[in-house]
C-alpha atoms as a PDB file:
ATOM      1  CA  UNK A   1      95.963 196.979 109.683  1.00  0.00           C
ATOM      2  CA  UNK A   2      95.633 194.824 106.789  1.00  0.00           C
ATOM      3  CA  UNK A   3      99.249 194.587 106.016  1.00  0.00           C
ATOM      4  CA  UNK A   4      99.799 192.932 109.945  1.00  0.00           C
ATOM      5  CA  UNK A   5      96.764 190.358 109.432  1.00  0.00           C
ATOM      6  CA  UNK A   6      98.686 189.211 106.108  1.00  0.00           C
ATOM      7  CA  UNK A   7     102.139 189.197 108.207  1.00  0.00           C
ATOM      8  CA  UNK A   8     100.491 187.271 111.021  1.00  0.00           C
ATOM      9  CA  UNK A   9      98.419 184.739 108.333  1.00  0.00           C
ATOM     10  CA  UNK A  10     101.625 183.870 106.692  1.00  0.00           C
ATOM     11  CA  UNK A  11     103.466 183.406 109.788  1.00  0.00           C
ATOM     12  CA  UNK A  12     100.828 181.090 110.837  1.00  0.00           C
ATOM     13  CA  UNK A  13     101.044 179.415 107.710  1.00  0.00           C
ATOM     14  CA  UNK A  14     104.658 178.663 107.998  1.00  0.00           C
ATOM     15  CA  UNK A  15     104.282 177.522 111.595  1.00  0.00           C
ATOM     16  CA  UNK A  16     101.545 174.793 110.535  1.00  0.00           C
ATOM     17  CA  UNK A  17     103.319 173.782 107.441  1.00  0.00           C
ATOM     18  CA  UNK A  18     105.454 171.434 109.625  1.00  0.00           C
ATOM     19  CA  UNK A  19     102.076 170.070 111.248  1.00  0.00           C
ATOM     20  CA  UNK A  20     100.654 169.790 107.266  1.00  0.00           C
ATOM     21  CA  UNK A  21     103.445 167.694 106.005  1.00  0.00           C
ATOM     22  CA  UNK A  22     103.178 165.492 109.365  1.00  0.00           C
ATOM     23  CA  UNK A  23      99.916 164.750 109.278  1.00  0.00           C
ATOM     24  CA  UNK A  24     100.277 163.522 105.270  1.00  0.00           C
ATOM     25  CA  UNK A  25     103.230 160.956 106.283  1.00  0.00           C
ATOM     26  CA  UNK A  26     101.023 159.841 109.335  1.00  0.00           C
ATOM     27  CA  UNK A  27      98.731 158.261 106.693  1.00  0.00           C
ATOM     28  CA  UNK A  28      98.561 154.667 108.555  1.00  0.00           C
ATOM     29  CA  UNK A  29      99.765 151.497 105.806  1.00  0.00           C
ATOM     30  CA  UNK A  30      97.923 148.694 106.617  1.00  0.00           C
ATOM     31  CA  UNK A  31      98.006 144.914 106.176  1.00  0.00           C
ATOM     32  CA  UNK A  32      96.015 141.993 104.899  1.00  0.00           C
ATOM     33  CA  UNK A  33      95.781 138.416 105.503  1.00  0.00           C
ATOM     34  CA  UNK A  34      93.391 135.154 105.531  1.00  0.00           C
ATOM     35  CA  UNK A  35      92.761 134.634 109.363  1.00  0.00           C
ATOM     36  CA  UNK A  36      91.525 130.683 108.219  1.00  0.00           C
ATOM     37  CA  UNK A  37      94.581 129.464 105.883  1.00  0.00           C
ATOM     38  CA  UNK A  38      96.955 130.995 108.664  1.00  0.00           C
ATOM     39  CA  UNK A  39      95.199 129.187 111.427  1.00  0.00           C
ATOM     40  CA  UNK A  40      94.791 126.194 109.256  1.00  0.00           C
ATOM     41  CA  UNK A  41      98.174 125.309 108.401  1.00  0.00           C
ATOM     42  CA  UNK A  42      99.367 125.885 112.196  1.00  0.00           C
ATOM     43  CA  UNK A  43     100.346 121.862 113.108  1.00  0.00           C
ATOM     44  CA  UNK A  44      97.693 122.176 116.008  1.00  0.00           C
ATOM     45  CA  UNK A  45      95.028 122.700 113.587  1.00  0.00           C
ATOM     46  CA  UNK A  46      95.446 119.190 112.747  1.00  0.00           C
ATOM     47  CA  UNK A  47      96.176 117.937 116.114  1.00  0.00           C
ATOM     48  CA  UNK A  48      93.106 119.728 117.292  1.00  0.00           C
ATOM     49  CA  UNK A  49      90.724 118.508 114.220  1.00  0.00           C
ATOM     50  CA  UNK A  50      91.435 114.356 114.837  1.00  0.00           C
ATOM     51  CA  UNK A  51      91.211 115.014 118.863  1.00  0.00           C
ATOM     52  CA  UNK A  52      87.486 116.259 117.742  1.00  0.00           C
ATOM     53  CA  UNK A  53      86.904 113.575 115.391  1.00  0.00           C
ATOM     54  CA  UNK A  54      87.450 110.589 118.074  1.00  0.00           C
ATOM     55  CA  UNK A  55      85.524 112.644 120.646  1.00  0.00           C
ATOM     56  CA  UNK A  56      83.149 112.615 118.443  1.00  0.00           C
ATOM     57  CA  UNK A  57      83.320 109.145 117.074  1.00  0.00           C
ATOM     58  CA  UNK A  58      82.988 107.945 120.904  1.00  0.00           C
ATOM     59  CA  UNK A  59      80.083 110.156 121.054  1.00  0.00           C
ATOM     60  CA  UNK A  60      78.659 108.557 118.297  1.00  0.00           C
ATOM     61  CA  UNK A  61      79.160 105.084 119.278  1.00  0.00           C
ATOM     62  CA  UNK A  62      77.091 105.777 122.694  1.00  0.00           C
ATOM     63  CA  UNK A  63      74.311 107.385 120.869  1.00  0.00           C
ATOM     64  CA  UNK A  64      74.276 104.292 118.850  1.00  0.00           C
ATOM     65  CA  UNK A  65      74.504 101.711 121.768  1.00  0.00           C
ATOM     66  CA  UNK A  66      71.701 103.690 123.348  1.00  0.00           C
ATOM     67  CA  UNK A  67      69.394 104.032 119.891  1.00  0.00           C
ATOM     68  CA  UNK A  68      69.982 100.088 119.314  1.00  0.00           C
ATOM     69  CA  UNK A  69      68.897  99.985 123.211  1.00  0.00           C
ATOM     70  CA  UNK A  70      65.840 101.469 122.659  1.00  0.00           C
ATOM     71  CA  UNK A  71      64.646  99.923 119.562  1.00  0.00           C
ATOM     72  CA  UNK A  72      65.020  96.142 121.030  1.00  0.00           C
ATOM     73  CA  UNK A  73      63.250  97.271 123.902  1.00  0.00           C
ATOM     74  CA  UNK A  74      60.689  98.759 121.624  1.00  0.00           C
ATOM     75  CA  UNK A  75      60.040  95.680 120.015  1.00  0.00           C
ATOM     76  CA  UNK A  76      59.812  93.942 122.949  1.00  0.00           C
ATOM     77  CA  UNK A  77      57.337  96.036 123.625  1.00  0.00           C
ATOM     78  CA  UNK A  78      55.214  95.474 120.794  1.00  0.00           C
ATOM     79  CA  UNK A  79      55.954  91.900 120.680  1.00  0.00           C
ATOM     80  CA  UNK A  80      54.023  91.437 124.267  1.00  0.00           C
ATOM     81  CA  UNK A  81      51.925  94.361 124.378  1.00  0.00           C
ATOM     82  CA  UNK A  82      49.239  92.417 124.290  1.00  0.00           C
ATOM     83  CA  UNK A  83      49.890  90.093 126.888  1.00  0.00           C
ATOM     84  CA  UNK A  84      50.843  92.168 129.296  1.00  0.00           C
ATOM     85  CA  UNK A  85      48.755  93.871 132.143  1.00  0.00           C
ATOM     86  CA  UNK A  86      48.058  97.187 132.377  1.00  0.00           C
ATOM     87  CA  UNK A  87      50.550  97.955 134.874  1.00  0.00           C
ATOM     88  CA  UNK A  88      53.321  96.091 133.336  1.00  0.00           C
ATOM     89  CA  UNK A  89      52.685  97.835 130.015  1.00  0.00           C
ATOM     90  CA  UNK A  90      52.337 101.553 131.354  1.00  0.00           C
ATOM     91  CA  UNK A  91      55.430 100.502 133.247  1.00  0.00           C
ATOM     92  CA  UNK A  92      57.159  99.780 129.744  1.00  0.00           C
ATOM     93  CA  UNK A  93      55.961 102.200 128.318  1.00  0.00           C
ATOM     94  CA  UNK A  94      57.286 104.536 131.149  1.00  0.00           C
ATOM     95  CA  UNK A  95      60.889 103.174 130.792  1.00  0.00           C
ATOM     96  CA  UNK A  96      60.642 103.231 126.677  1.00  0.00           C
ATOM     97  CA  UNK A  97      59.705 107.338 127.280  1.00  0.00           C
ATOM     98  CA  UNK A  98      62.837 107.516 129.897  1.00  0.00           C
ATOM     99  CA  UNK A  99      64.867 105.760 127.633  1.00  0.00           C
ATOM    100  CA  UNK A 100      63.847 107.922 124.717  1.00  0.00           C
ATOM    101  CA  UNK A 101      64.448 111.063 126.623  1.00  0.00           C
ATOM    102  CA  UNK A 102      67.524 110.383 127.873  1.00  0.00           C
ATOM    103  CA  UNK A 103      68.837 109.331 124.316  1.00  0.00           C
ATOM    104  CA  UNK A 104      67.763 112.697 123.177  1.00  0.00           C
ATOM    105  CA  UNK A 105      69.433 114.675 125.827  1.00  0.00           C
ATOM    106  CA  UNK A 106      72.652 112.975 125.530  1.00  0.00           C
ATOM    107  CA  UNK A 107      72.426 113.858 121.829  1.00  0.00           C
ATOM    108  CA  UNK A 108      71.843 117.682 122.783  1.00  0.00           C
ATOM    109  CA  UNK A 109      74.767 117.564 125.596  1.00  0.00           C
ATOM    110  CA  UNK A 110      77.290 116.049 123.668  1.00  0.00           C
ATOM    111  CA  UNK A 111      76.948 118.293 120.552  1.00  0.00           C
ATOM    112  CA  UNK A 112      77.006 121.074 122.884  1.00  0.00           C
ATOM    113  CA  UNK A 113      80.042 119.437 124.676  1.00  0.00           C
ATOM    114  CA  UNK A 114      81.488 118.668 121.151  1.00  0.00           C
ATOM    115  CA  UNK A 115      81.373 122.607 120.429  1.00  0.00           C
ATOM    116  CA  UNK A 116      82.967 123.558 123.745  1.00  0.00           C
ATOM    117  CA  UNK A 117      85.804 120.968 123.332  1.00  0.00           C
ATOM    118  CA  UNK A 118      86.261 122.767 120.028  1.00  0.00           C
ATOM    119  CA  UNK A 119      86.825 126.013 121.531  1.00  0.00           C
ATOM    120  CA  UNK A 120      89.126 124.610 124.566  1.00  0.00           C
ATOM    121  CA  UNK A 121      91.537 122.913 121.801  1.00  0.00           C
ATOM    122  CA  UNK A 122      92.180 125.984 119.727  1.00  0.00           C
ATOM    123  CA  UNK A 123      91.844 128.405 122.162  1.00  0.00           C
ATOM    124  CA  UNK A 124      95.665 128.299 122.442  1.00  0.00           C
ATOM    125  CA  UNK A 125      96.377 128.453 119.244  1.00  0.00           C
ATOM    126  CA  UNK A 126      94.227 131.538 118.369  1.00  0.00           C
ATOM    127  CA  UNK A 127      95.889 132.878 121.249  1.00  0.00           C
ATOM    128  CA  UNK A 128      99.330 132.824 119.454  1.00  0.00           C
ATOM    129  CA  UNK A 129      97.386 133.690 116.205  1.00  0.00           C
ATOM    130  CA  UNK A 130      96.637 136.673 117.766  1.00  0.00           C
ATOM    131  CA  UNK A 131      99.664 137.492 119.129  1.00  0.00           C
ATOM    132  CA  UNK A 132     101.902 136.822 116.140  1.00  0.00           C
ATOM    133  CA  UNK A 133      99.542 139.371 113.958  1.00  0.00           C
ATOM    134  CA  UNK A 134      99.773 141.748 117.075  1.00  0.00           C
ATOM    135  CA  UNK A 135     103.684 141.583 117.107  1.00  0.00           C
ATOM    136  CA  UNK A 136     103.800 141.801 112.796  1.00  0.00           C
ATOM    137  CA  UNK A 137     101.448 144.952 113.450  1.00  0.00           C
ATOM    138  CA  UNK A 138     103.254 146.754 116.151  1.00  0.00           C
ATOM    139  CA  UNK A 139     107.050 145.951 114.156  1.00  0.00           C
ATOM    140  CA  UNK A 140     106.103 146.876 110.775  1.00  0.00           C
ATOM    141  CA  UNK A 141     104.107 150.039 112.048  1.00  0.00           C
ATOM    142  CA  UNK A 142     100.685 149.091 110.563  1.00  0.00           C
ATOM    143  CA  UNK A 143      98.216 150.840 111.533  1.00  0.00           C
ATOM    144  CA  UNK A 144      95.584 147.730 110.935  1.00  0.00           C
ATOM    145  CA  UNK A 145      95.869 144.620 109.852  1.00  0.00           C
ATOM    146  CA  UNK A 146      92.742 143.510 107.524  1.00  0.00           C
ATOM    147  CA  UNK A 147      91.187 139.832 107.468  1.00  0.00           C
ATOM    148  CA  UNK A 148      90.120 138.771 104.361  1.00  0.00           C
ATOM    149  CA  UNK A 149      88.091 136.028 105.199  1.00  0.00           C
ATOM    150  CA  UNK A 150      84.451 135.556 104.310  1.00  0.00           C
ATOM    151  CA  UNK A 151      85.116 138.258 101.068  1.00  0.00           C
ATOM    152  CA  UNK A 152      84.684 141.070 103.930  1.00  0.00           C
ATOM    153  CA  UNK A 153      87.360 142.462 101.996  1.00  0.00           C
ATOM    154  CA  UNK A 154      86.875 142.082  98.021  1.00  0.00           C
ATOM    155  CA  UNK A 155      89.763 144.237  97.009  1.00  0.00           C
ATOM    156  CA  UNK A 156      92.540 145.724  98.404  1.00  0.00           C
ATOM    157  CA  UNK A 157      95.050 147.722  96.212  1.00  0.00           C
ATOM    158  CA  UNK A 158      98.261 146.362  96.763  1.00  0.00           C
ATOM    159  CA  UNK A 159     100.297 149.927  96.138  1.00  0.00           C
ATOM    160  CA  UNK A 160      98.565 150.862  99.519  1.00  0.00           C
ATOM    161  CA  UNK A 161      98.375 147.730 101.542  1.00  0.00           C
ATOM    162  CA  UNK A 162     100.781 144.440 102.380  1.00  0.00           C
ATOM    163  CA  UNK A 163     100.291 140.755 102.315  1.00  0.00           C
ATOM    164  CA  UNK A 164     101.305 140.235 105.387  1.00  0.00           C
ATOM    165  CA  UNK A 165     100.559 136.320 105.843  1.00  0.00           C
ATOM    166  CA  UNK A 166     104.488 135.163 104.863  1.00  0.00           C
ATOM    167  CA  UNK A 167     105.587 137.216 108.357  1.00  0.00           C
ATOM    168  CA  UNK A 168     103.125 135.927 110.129  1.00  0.00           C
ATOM    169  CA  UNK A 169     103.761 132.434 109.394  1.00  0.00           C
ATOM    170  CA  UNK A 170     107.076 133.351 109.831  1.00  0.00           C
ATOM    171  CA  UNK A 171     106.551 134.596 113.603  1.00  0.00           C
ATOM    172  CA  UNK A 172     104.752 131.132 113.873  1.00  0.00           C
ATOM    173  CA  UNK A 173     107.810 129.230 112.479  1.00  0.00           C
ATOM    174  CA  UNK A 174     104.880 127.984 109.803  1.00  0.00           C
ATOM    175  CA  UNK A 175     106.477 126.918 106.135  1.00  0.00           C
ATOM    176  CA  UNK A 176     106.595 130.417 104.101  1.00  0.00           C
ATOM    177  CA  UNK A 177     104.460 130.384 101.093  1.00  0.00           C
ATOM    178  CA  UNK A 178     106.351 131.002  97.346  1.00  0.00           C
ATOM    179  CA  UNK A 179     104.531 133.666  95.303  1.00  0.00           C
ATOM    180  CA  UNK A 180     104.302 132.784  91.838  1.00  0.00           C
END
Protein backbone atom coordinates (compact mmCIF):
# COMPACT_ATOMS: atom_id res chain seq x y z
CA UNK A 1 0.00 0.00 0.00
CA UNK A 2 2.61 2.40 0.77
CA UNK A 3 4.87 1.47 -2.02
CA UNK A 4 1.68 2.48 -4.71
CA UNK A 5 1.01 5.96 -2.83
CA UNK A 6 4.90 6.69 -3.43
CA UNK A 7 4.49 5.35 -7.22
CA UNK A 8 1.38 7.45 -7.69
CA UNK A 9 3.07 10.77 -5.68
CA UNK A 10 5.99 10.65 -7.97
CA UNK A 11 4.02 10.18 -10.99
CA UNK A 12 2.09 13.14 -10.01
CA UNK A 13 5.11 14.93 -9.44
CA UNK A 14 6.45 14.39 -12.85
CA UNK A 15 3.13 15.26 -14.45
CA UNK A 16 3.09 18.83 -12.65
CA UNK A 17 6.70 19.47 -13.17
CA UNK A 18 5.81 20.75 -16.69
CA UNK A 19 2.98 23.01 -15.01
CA UNK A 20 5.98 24.12 -12.23
CA UNK A 21 8.45 25.26 -14.75
CA UNK A 22 5.45 27.11 -16.71
CA UNK A 23 4.18 28.91 -14.19
CA UNK A 24 8.03 30.31 -13.21
CA UNK A 25 8.55 31.62 -17.00
CA UNK A 26 4.93 33.13 -16.83
CA UNK A 27 6.43 35.62 -14.33
CA UNK A 28 4.91 38.88 -16.21
CA UNK A 29 8.11 41.70 -17.14
CA UNK A 30 6.78 44.87 -16.90
CA UNK A 31 7.46 48.42 -18.07
CA UNK A 32 7.95 51.95 -16.87
CA UNK A 33 7.54 55.32 -18.15
CA UNK A 34 6.70 59.18 -17.28
CA UNK A 35 3.01 59.53 -18.56
CA UNK A 36 3.77 63.75 -18.39
CA UNK A 37 7.27 64.08 -20.38
CA UNK A 38 5.68 61.59 -23.02
CA UNK A 39 2.56 63.62 -23.34
CA UNK A 40 4.53 66.77 -23.11
CA UNK A 41 6.82 66.53 -25.88
CA UNK A 42 3.87 65.24 -28.30
CA UNK A 43 3.74 68.60 -30.88
CA UNK A 44 -0.04 68.93 -29.78
CA UNK A 45 0.97 69.56 -26.34
CA UNK A 46 2.13 72.79 -27.54
CA UNK A 47 -0.50 73.40 -30.01
CA UNK A 48 -3.00 72.65 -27.32
CA UNK A 49 -1.18 74.88 -24.44
CA UNK A 50 -1.15 78.47 -26.72
CA UNK A 51 -4.92 77.56 -28.02
CA UNK A 52 -5.59 77.75 -23.99
CA UNK A 53 -3.55 80.68 -23.43
CA UNK A 54 -5.53 83.05 -26.05
CA UNK A 55 -8.81 81.53 -24.82
CA UNK A 56 -7.85 82.56 -21.91
CA UNK A 57 -6.31 85.88 -22.66
CA UNK A 58 -9.83 86.77 -24.42
CA UNK A 59 -11.35 85.66 -21.29
CA UNK A 60 -9.38 87.89 -19.47
CA UNK A 61 -9.82 90.89 -21.50
CA UNK A 62 -13.83 90.62 -20.98
CA UNK A 63 -13.48 90.22 -17.32
CA UNK A 64 -11.48 93.31 -17.50
CA UNK A 65 -13.84 95.39 -19.81
CA UNK A 66 -16.59 94.33 -17.46
CA UNK A 67 -14.49 95.11 -13.94
CA UNK A 68 -13.46 98.66 -15.54
CA UNK A 69 -17.43 98.76 -16.32
CA UNK A 70 -18.34 98.45 -13.01
CA UNK A 71 -15.97 100.58 -11.23
CA UNK A 72 -16.88 103.87 -13.46
CA UNK A 73 -20.30 103.14 -12.81
CA UNK A 74 -19.45 102.82 -9.19
CA UNK A 75 -18.07 106.07 -9.02
CA UNK A 76 -20.70 107.50 -10.67
CA UNK A 77 -22.51 106.31 -8.16
CA UNK A 78 -20.83 107.82 -5.37
CA UNK A 79 -20.18 110.93 -7.17
CA UNK A 80 -24.21 111.68 -7.23
CA UNK A 81 -25.40 109.64 -4.52
CA UNK A 82 -26.35 112.37 -2.90
CA UNK A 83 -28.25 114.09 -5.34
CA UNK A 84 -30.15 111.60 -6.45
CA UNK A 85 -33.72 110.45 -5.33
CA UNK A 86 -34.45 107.55 -3.71
CA UNK A 87 -35.68 105.76 -6.59
CA UNK A 88 -32.98 106.72 -8.90
CA UNK A 89 -30.38 105.61 -6.36
CA UNK A 90 -31.98 102.12 -5.36
CA UNK A 91 -32.29 101.88 -9.12
CA UNK A 92 -28.34 102.30 -9.33
CA UNK A 93 -27.73 100.57 -6.89
CA UNK A 94 -29.87 97.67 -8.40
CA UNK A 95 -27.91 97.77 -11.73
CA UNK A 96 -24.31 98.18 -9.76
CA UNK A 97 -25.53 94.59 -7.82
CA UNK A 98 -26.55 93.13 -11.50
CA UNK A 99 -23.52 94.30 -12.84
CA UNK A 100 -21.48 92.88 -10.01
CA UNK A 101 -23.14 89.56 -10.24
CA UNK A 102 -22.90 89.05 -13.58
CA UNK A 103 -19.07 89.92 -13.53
CA UNK A 104 -18.72 87.23 -11.00
CA UNK A 105 -20.52 84.57 -12.84
CA UNK A 106 -18.76 85.11 -16.00
CA UNK A 107 -15.58 84.70 -13.93
CA UNK A 108 -16.94 81.22 -12.54
CA UNK A 109 -18.21 80.09 -16.22
CA UNK A 110 -15.29 80.84 -18.04
CA UNK A 111 -12.78 79.14 -15.66
CA UNK A 112 -15.04 76.30 -15.74
CA UNK A 113 -15.24 76.64 -19.61
CA UNK A 114 -11.40 77.20 -19.59
CA UNK A 115 -11.05 73.62 -17.84
CA UNK A 116 -13.42 71.88 -20.25
CA UNK A 117 -11.66 73.39 -23.34
CA UNK A 118 -8.61 71.86 -21.71
CA UNK A 119 -9.93 68.49 -21.70
CA UNK A 120 -11.58 68.75 -25.40
CA UNK A 121 -7.95 69.78 -26.83
CA UNK A 122 -6.00 66.88 -25.44
CA UNK A 123 -8.50 64.50 -25.36
CA UNK A 124 -7.11 63.28 -28.72
CA UNK A 125 -3.93 63.19 -27.90
CA UNK A 126 -4.27 61.11 -24.67
CA UNK A 127 -6.24 59.03 -26.83
CA UNK A 128 -3.14 58.08 -28.97
CA UNK A 129 -1.10 58.23 -25.66
CA UNK A 130 -3.03 55.54 -24.67
CA UNK A 131 -3.01 53.63 -27.51
CA UNK A 132 0.69 53.78 -28.34
CA UNK A 133 1.47 52.38 -24.57
CA UNK A 134 -1.39 49.79 -25.27
CA UNK A 135 0.27 48.63 -28.62
CA UNK A 136 4.19 48.78 -26.81
CA UNK A 137 2.38 46.56 -24.03
CA UNK A 138 0.61 44.01 -26.08
CA UNK A 139 4.09 43.67 -28.69
CA UNK A 140 6.66 43.43 -26.14
CA UNK A 141 4.45 41.03 -23.92
CA UNK A 142 4.38 43.20 -20.75
CA UNK A 143 2.33 42.31 -18.49
CA UNK A 144 1.95 46.16 -17.10
CA UNK A 145 3.25 49.08 -17.95
CA UNK A 146 4.08 51.39 -14.72
CA UNK A 147 3.70 55.36 -14.65
CA UNK A 148 6.11 57.00 -12.80
CA UNK A 149 4.67 60.18 -12.40
CA UNK A 150 3.93 61.93 -9.13
CA UNK A 151 6.96 59.47 -7.39
CA UNK A 152 4.01 56.72 -7.28
CA UNK A 153 6.81 54.69 -8.22
CA UNK A 154 10.21 55.58 -6.26
CA UNK A 155 12.22 52.68 -7.51
CA UNK A 156 12.06 50.22 -9.92
CA UNK A 157 14.98 47.71 -10.40
CA UNK A 158 15.95 47.85 -13.80
CA UNK A 159 17.15 43.88 -14.02
CA UNK A 160 13.30 43.28 -13.68
CA UNK A 161 11.61 46.09 -15.45
CA UNK A 162 12.10 48.28 -18.95
CA UNK A 163 12.19 51.91 -19.78
CA UNK A 164 9.89 51.77 -22.11
CA UNK A 165 9.42 55.65 -23.02
CA UNK A 166 12.07 55.50 -26.29
CA UNK A 167 9.26 52.88 -27.99
CA UNK A 168 6.69 54.76 -27.12
CA UNK A 169 7.85 57.88 -28.54
CA UNK A 170 8.82 55.87 -31.19
CA UNK A 171 5.12 54.53 -31.93
CA UNK A 172 4.33 58.36 -31.72
CA UNK A 173 7.02 59.24 -34.34
CA UNK A 174 8.26 61.64 -31.18
CA UNK A 175 12.32 62.44 -31.33
CA UNK A 176 13.97 59.31 -29.36
CA UNK A 177 15.76 60.33 -26.31
CA UNK A 178 19.91 59.46 -26.09
CA UNK A 179 20.79 57.77 -22.78
CA UNK A 180 23.87 58.99 -21.42
Amino acid sequence: MMRKMNKLVLCLSFLLLPFAVKAQTMQGKFGYLSYNAIFQAMPEYEVSRQKLADLKSKYDKEAQRSEEEFQRKFAEFLQGQKEFPENILLKRQHELQDLLTKSIRFKEESQKLLVQAEKDLQADMLYLLNEAIRAVGVERGYAYIINTDGNTCPFINPTVADDVTNYVKEKLQLPISVEP
